[in-house]
Protein backbone atom coordinates (compact mmCIF):
# COMPACT_ATOMS: atom_id res chain seq x y z
CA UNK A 1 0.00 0.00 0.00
CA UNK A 2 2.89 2.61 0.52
CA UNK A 3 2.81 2.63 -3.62
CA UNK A 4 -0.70 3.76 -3.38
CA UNK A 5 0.54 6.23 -0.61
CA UNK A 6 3.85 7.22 -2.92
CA UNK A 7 1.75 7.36 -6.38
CA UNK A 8 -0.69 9.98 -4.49
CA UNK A 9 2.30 12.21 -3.52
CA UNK A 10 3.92 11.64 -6.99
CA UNK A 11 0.67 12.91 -8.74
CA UNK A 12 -0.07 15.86 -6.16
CA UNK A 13 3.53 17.07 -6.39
CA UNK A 14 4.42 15.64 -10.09
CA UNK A 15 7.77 14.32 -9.69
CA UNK A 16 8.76 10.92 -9.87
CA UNK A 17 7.52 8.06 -7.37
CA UNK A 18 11.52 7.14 -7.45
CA UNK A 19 12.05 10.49 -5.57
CA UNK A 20 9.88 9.54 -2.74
CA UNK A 21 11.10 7.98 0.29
CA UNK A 22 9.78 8.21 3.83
CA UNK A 23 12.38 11.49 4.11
CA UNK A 24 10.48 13.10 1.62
CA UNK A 25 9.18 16.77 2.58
CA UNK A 26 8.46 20.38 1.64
CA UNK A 27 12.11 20.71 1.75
CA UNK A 28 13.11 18.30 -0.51
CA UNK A 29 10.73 18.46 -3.10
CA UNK A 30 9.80 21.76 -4.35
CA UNK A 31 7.10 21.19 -5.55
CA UNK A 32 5.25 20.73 -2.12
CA UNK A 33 4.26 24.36 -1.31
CA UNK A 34 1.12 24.99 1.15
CA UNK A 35 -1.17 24.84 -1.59
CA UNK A 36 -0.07 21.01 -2.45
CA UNK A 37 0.27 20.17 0.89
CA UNK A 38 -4.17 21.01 1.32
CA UNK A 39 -4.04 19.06 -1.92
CA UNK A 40 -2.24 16.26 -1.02
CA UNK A 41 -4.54 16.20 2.22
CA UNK A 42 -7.87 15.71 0.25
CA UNK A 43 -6.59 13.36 -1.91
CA UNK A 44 -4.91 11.36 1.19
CA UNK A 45 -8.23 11.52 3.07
CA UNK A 46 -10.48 10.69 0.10
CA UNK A 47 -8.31 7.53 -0.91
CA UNK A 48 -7.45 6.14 2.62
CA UNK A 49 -11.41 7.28 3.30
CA UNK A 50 -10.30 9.05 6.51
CA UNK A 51 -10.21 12.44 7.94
CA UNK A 52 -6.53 13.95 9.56
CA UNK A 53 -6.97 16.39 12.99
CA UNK A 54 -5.69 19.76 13.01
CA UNK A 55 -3.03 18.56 15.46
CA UNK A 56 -2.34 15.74 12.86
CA UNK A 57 -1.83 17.80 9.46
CA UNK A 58 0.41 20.97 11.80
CA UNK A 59 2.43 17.94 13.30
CA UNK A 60 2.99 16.22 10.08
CA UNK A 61 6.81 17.04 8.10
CA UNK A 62 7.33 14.22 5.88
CA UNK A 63 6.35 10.75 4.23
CA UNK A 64 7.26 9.39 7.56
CA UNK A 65 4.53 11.36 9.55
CA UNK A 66 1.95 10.33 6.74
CA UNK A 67 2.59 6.69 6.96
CA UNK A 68 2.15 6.85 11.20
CA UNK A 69 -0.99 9.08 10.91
CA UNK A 70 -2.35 6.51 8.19
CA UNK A 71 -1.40 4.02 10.60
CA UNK A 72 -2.95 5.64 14.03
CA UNK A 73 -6.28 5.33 11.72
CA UNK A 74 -6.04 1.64 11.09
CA UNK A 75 -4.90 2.28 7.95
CA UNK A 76 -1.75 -0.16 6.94
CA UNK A 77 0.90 0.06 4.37
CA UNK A 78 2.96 -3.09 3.56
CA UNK A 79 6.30 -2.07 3.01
């Protein structure tokens, strides 16, 4: 499932899935700006059909933080 998860942040920020890796963040791809990072939201919470806190989207800084928030909502990638 993290291809799912890595496809959806490919698309949103259109650069290669290769250039995503749990390190992955606003400041390493340039492309993920605030506007992409709302984007990337809605199209997290519509695939994963689950809805992020306040606390949760402020406290999140990279792929990393996305896979444990996906996880705290029962939501499990196979690696």
């Amino acid at each position: 499932m993290s291809k799912r998860l890595y496809s959806i942040i490919s698309k949103v920020m259109d650069v290669p899935i290769s250039e995503i890796n749990d390190g992955s963040s606003p400041e390493s791809i340039e492309s993920w700006d605030s506007f992409n990072s709302y984007v990337l939201l809605d199209e997290l919470e519509t695939e994963f059909k689950t809805e992020f806190s306040i606390d949760e989207v402020v406290e999140t800084k990279n792929v990393a933080d996305i896979k444990k928030y996906l996880k705290k909502h029962g939501i499990e990638l196979n690696d």
